[in-house]
Protein backbone atom coordinates (compact mmCIF):
# COMPACT_ATOMS: atom_id res chain seq x y z
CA UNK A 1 -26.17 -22.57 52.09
CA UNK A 2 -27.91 -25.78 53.26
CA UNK A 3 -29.43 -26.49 56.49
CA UNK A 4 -26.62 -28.75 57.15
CA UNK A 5 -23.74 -25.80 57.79
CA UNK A 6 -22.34 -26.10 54.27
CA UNK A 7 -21.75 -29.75 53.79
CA UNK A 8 -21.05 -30.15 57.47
CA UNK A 9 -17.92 -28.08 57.55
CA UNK A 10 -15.99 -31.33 58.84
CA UNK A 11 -16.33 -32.21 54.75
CA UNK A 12 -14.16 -28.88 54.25
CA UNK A 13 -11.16 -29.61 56.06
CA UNK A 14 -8.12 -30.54 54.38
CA UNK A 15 -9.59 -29.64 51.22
CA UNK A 16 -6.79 -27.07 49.04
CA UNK A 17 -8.14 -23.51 50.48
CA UNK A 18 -9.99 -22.56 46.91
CA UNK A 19 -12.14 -25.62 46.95
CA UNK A 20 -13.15 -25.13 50.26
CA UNK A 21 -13.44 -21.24 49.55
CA UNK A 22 -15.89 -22.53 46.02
CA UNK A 23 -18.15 -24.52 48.48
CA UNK A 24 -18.94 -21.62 50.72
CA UNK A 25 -20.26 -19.49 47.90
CA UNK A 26 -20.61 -16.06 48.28
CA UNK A 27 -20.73 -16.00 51.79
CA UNK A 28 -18.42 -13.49 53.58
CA UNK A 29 -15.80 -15.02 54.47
CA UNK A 30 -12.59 -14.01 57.15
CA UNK A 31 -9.35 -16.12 55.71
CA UNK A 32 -6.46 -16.44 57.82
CA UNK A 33 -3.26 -18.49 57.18
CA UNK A 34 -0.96 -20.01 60.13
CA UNK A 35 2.52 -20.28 59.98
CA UNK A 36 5.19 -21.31 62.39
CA UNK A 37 6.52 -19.10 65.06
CA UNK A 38 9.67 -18.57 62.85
CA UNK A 39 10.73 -17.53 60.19
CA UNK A 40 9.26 -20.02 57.01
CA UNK A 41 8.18 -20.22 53.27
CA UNK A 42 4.97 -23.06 52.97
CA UNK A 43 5.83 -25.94 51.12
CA UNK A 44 3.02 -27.60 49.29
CA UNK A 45 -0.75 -27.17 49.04
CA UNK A 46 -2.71 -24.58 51.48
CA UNK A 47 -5.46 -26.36 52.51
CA UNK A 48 -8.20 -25.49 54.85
CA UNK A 49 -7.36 -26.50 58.78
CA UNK A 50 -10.84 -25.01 59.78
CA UNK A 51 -13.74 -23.47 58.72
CA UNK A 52 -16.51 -22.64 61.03
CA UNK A 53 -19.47 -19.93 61.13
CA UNK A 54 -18.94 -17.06 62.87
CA UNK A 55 -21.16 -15.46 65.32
CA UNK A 56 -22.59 -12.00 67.22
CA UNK A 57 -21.13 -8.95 65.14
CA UNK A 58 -20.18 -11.41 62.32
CA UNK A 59 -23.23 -13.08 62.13
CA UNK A 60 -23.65 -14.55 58.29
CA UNK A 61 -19.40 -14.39 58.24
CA UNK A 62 -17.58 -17.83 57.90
CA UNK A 63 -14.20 -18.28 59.06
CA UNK A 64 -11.58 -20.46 56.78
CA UNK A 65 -8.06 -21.03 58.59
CA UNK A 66 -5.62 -22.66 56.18
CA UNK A 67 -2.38 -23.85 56.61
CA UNK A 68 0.36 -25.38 54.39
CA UNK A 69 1.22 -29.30 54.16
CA UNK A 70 5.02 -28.13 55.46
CA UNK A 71 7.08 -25.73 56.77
CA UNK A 72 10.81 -25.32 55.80
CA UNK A 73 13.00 -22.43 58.05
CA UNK A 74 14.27 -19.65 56.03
């Protein structure tokens, strides 16, 4: 990874999750998806909301929140 925080991680966001996943390498990485407070099925592409490095006990870890472009109620 560069000096520059992989691309500046501002780059990263709204990116589909895989290319933003590709760009951090083989860096460990902690990949969580948000959904809606009901019930829902994503509609459209999962793209990353935020990616950010992670600190004290996962030092070296990146963090990669995605989220779909909708929601639709099931």
């Amino acid at each position: 990874m560069s000096s520059e925080r992989t691309h500046h991680t501002d780059e990263l966001v709204l990116l589909p999750w895989i290319a933003a996943l590709r760009v951090l390498g083989d860096r460990a990485v902690r990949f969580r998806v948000l959904t809606p407070p009901y019930a829902a099925v994503g509609v459209g592409v999962l793209r990353a909301l935020r990616v950010r490095a992670l600190g004290g006990e996962h030092d070296g870890a990146w963090e990669l929140v995605a989220g779909y472009d909708g929601y639709e109620r099931i």
